[in-house]
Protein backbone atom coordinates (compact mmCIF):
# COMPACT_ATOMS: atom_id res chain seq x y z
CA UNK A 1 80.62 68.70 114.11
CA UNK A 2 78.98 71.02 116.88
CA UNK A 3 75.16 70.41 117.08
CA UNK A 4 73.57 73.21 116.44
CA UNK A 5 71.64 74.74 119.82
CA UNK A 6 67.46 76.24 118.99
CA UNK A 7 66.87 79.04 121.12
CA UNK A 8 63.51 79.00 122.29
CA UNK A 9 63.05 82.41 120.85
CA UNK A 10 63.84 83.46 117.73
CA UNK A 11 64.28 87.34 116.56
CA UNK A 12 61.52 87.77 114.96
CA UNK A 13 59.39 86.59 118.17
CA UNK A 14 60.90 89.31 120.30
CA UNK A 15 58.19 92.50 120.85
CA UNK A 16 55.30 90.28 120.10
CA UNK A 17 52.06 90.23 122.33
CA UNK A 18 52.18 86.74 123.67
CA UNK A 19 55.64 87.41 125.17
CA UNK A 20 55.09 90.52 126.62
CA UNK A 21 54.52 90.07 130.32
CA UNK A 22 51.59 91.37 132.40
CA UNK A 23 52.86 93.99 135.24
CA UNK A 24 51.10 93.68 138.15
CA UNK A 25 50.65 95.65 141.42
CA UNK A 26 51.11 93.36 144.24
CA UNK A 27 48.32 95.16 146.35
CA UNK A 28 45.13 94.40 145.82
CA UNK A 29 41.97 96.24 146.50
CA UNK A 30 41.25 95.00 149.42
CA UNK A 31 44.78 95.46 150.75
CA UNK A 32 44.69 99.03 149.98
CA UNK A 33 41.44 99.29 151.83
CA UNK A 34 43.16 97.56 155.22
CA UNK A 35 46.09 100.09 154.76
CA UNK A 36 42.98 103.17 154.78
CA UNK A 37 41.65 101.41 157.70
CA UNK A 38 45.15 101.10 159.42
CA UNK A 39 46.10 105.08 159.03
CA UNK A 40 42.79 105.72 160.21
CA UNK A 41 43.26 104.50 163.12
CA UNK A 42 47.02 105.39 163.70
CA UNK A 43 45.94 109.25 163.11
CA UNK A 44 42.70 108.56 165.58
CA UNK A 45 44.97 107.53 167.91
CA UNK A 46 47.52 110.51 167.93
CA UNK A 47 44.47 112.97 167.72
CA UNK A 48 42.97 110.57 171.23
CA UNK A 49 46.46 112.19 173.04
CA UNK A 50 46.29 115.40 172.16
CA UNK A 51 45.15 117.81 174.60
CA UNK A 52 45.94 120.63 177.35
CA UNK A 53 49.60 120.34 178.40
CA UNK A 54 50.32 119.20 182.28
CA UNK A 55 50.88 122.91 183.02
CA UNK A 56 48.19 124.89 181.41
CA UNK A 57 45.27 126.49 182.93
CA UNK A 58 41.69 125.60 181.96
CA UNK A 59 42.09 129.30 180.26
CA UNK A 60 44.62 128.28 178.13
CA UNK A 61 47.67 129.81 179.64
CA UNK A 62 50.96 128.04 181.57
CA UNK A 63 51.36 127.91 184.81
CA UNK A 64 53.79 126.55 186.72
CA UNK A 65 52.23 126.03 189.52
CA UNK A 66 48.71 124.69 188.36
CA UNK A 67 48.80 120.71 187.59
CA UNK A 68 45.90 119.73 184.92
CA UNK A 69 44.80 115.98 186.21
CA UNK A 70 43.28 115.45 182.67
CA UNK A 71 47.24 114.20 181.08
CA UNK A 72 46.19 110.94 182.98
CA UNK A 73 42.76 110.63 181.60
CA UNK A 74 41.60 107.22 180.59
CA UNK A 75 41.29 107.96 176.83
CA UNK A 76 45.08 109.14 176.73
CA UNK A 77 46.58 106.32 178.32
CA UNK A 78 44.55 103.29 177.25
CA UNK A 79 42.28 104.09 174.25
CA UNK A 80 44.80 106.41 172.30
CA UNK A 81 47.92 103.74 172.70
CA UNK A 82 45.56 101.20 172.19
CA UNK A 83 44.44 102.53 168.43
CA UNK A 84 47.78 103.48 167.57
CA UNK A 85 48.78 99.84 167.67
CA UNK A 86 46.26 98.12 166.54
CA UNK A 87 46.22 100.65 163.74
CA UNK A 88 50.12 99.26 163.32
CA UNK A 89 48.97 95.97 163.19
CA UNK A 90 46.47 96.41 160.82
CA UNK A 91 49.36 97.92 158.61
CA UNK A 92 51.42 94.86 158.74
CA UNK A 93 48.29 92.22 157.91
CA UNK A 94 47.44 94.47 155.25
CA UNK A 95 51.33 94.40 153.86
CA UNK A 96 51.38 90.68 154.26
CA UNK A 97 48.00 89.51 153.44
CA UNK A 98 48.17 87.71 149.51
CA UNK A 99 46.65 89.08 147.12
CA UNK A 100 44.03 86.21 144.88
């Protein structure tokens, strides 16, 4: 004769609180927060390079032959890049950062 196999659960077990599992959100609060931080700075960042276009005038029109000096100013080239990615970075140790 076949020996008879005990499932662990039985039908009437199925549906019942203690074997319902817990769902979970993998992010935490705190990575959330990071994530806040890390836009933050990623939109700082892009807002740091905006500005006048090479070509227009300090009255706001384009000329062609009028060169604005301020496209190479030191918050464009240094501080904007610099916040967009660190804001990046922030962004990835807030993905991978576990959750206690």
């Amino acid at each position: 004769m076949a020996k008879k196999i005990k499932n662990k659960y039985s039908a009437d077990q199925i549906g019942t609180a203690e074997n319902v599992e817990k769902k979970t959100f993998y992010f935490g609060s705190s990575n959330i927060r990071l994530m806040l931080v890390g836009l933050g700075l990623i939109l700082l960042g892009f807002i740091l390079m905006m500005g006048a276009d090479a070509n227009t005038t300090p009255e706001g029109k384009f000329d062609p032959n009028y060169w604005n000096e301020d496209i190479f100013s030191f918050r464009r080239i240094r501080i904007a890049p610099f916040l967009v990615i660190a804001g990046f970075v922030v962004q990835v140790v807030a993905i991978l950062k576990r959750n206690k």
